[in-house]
Each structure stands twice: as structure tokens, then as C-alpha cells.
C-alpha atoms as a PDB file:
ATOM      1  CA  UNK A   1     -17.469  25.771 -15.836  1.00  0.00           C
ATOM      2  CA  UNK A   2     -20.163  23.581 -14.405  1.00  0.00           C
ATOM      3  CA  UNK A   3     -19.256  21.023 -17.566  1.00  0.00           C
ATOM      4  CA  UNK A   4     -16.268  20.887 -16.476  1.00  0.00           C
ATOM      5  CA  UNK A   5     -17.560  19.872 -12.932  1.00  0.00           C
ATOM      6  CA  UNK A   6     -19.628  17.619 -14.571  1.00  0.00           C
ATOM      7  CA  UNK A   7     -17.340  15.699 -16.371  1.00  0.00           C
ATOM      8  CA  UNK A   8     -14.692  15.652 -13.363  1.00  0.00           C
ATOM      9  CA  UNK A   9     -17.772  14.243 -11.343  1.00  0.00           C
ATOM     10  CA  UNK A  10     -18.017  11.905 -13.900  1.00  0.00           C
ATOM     11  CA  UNK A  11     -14.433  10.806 -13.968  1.00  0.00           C
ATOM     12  CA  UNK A  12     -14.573  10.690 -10.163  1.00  0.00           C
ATOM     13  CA  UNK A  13     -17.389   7.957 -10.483  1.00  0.00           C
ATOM     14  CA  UNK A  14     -15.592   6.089 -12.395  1.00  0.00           C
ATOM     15  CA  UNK A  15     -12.551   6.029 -10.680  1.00  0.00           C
ATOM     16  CA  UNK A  16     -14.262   5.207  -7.306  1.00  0.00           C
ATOM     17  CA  UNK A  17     -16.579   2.511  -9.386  1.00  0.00           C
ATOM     18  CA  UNK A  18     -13.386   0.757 -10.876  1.00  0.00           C
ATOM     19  CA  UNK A  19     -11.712   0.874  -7.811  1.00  0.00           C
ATOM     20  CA  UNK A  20     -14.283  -0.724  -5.458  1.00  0.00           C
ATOM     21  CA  UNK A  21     -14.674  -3.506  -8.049  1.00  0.00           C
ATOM     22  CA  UNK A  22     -10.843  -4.184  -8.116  1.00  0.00           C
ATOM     23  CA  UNK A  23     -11.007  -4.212  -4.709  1.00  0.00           C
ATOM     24  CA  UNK A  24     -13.618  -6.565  -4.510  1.00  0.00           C
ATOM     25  CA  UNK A  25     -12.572  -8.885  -6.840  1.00  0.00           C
ATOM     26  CA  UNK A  26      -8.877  -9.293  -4.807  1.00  0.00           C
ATOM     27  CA  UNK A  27     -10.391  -9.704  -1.624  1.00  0.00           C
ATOM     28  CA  UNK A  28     -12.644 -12.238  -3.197  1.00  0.00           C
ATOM     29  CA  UNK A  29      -9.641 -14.123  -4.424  1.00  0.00           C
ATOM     30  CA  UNK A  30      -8.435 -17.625  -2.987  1.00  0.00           C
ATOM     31  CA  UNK A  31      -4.547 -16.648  -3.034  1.00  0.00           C
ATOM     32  CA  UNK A  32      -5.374 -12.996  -1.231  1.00  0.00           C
ATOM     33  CA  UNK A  33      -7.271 -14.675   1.333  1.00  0.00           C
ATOM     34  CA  UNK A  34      -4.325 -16.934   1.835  1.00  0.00           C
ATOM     35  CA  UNK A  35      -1.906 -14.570   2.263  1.00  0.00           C
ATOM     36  CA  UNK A  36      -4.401 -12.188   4.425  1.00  0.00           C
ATOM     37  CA  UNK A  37      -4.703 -15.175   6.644  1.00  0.00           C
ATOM     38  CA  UNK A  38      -1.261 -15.663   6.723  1.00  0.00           C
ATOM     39  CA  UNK A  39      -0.200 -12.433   8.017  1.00  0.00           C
ATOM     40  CA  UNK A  40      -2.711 -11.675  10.201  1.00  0.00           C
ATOM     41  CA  UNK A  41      -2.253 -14.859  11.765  1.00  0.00           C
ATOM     42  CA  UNK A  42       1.135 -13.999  12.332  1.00  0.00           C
ATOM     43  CA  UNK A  43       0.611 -10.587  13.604  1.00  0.00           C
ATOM     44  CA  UNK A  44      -2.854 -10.730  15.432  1.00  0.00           C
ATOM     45  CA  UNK A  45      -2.664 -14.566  15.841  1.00  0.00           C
ATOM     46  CA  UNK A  46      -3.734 -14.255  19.540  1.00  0.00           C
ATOM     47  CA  UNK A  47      -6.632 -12.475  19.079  1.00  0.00           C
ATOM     48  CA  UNK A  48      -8.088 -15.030  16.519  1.00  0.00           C
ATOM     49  CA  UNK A  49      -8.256 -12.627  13.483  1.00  0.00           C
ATOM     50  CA  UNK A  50      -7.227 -15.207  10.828  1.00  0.00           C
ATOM     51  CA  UNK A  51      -9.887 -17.437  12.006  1.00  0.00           C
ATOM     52  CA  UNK A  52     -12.436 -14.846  11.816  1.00  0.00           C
ATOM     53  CA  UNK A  53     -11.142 -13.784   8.203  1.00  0.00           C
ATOM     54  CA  UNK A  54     -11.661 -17.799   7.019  1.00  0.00           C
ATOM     55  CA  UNK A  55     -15.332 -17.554   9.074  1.00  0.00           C
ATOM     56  CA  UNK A  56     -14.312 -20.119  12.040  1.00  0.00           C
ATOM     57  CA  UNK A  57     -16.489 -17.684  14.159  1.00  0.00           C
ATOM     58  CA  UNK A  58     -16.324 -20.299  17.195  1.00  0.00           C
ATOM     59  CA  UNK A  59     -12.209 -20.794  16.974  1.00  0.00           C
ATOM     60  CA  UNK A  60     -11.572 -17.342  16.659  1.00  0.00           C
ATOM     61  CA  UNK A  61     -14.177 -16.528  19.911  1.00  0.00           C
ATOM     62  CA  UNK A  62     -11.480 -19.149  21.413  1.00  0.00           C
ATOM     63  CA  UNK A  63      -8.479 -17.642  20.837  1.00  0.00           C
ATOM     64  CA  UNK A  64      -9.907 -14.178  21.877  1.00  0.00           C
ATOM     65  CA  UNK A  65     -11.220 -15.715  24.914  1.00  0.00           C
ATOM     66  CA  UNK A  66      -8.152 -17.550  26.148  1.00  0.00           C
ATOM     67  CA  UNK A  67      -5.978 -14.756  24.980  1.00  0.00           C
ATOM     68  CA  UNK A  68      -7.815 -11.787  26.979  1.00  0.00           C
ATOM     69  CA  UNK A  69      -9.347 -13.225  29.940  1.00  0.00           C
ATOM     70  CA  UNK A  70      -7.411 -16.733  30.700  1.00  0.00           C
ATOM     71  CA  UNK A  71      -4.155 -14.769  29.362  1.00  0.00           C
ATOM     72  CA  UNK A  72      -4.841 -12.413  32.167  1.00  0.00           C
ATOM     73  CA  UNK A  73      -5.806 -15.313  34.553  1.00  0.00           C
ATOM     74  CA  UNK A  74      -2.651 -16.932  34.054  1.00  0.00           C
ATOM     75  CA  UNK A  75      -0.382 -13.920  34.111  1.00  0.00           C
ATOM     76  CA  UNK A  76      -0.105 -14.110  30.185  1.00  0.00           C
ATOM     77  CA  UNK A  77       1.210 -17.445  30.167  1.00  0.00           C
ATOM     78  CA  UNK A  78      -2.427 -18.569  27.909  1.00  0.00           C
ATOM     79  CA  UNK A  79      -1.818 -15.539  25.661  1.00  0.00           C
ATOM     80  CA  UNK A  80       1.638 -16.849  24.907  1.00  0.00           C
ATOM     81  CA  UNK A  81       0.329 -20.257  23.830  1.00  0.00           C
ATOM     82  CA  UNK A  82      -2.198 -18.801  21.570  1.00  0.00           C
ATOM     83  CA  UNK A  83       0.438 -16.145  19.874  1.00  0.00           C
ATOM     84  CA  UNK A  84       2.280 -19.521  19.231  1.00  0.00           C
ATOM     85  CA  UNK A  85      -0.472 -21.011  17.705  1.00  0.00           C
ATOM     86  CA  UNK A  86      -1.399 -17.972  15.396  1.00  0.00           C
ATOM     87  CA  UNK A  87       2.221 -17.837  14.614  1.00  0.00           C
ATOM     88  CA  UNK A  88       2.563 -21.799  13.071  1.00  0.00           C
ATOM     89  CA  UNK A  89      -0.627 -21.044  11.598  1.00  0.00           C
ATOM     90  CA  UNK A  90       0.312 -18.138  10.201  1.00  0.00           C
ATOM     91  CA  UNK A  91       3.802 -20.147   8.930  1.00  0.00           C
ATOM     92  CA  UNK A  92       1.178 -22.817   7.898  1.00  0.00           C
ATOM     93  CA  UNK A  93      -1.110 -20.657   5.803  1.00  0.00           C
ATOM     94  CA  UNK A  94       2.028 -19.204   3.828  1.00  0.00           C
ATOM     95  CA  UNK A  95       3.790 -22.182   2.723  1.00  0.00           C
ATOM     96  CA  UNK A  96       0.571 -24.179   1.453  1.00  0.00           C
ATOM     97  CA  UNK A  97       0.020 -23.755  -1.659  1.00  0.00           C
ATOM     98  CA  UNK A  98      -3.076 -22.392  -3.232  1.00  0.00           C
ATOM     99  CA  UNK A  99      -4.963 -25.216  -3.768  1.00  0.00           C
ATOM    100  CA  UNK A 100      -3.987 -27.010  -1.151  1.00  0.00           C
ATOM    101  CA  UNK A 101      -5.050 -23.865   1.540  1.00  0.00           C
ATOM    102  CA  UNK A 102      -8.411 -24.057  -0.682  1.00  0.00           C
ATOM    103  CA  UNK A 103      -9.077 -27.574  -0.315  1.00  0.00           C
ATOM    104  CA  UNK A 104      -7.673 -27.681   3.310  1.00  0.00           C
ATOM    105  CA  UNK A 105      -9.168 -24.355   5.069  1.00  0.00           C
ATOM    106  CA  UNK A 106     -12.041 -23.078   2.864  1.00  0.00           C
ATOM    107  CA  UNK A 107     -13.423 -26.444   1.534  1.00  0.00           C
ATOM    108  CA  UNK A 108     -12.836 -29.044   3.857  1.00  0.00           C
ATOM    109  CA  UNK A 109     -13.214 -26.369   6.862  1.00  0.00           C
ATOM    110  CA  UNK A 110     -10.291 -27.608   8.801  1.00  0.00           C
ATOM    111  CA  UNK A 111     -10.670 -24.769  11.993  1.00  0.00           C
ATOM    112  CA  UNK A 112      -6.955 -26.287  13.212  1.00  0.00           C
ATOM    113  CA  UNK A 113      -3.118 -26.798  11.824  1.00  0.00           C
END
């Protein structure tokens, strides 16, 4: 019996091993990271996720910022502006294509549109 548990151990290594490299190597991946960005940008926009996923720390401190605190300054009227703003970038991200996102956002660090 404990070969048995031994070799499912095994197997279970494996598994876990193959997955977490998968894993890595999609995440790592120019179009994922599009499409991530994309997405979250359209669903978190306000709250600067998609900037912090493309590492434009100080942008997506902004959004976070103007969304929370001015947002509930100005009775939510700055959180609406910055959901609109996630949202065309979000739009944005998805219709680039992949080399063009690459070149624009991860090479040429464009933080904006």
C-alpha cells in the first residue's frame, strides 16, 4: 500500500509541477497579458488594475486615488470619469493587435490611450 501512495504522490507532483509551469508560461505571454488587461480594464477600470497588471505603478495609484477619495469628494462624479477611462482602455487594449499592444504598452511604455 505505501507504493501505491508513493507513486500517487508522485503523480501528484507532477501534475502540480506541469501545471504551475503552464500557468506560468500563459501569464508570461504577450497576447494573455493583452487580453488580461483588456478585461480588467473593463471591469475594474476605476480602480487602476490594468495599469497595475502592465506595471504603470504611478497611473494606476491615480486612478485608485481619484476613484476612492476624489470620487467620494465629488459625489462619484470623478469615479465615473475614471470607469470611462478604464472602459476605452479596456476597448483599446482588445482591438490592438498583438504586436501593436507590445510595441505600444509594454515597449514603448505608453501609461495613456
Amino acid at each position: 500500500m505505501s507504493e501505491e501512495n508513493k507513486d500517487l504522490g508522485d503523480e501528484i507532483k507532477d501534475t502540480a509541477k506541469e501545471f504551475a509551469d503552464n500557468a506560468k508560461e500563459t501569464f508570461q505571454s504577450v497576447n494573455n497579458k493583452k487580453i488580461l488587461a483588456g478585461v480588467l480594464a473593463i471591469l475594474l477600470g476605476g480602480f487602476g488594475v490594468h495599469k497595475f497588471i502592465l506595471g504603470y505603478n504611478k497611473e494606476g495609484i491615480i486612478l485608485l486615488v481619484v476613484t476612492i477619495i476624489i470620487g467620494a469628494i465629488t459625489c462619484g462624479f470623478a469615479a465615473s470619469v475614471t470607469w470611462i477611462i478604464g472602459l476605452v482602455e479596456g476597448i483599446i487594449y482588445l482591438t490592438k493587435s498583438d504586436d501593436d499592444f507590445y510595441n505600444t504598452y509594454q515597449v514603448g511604455r505608453k501609461p495613456w490611450f
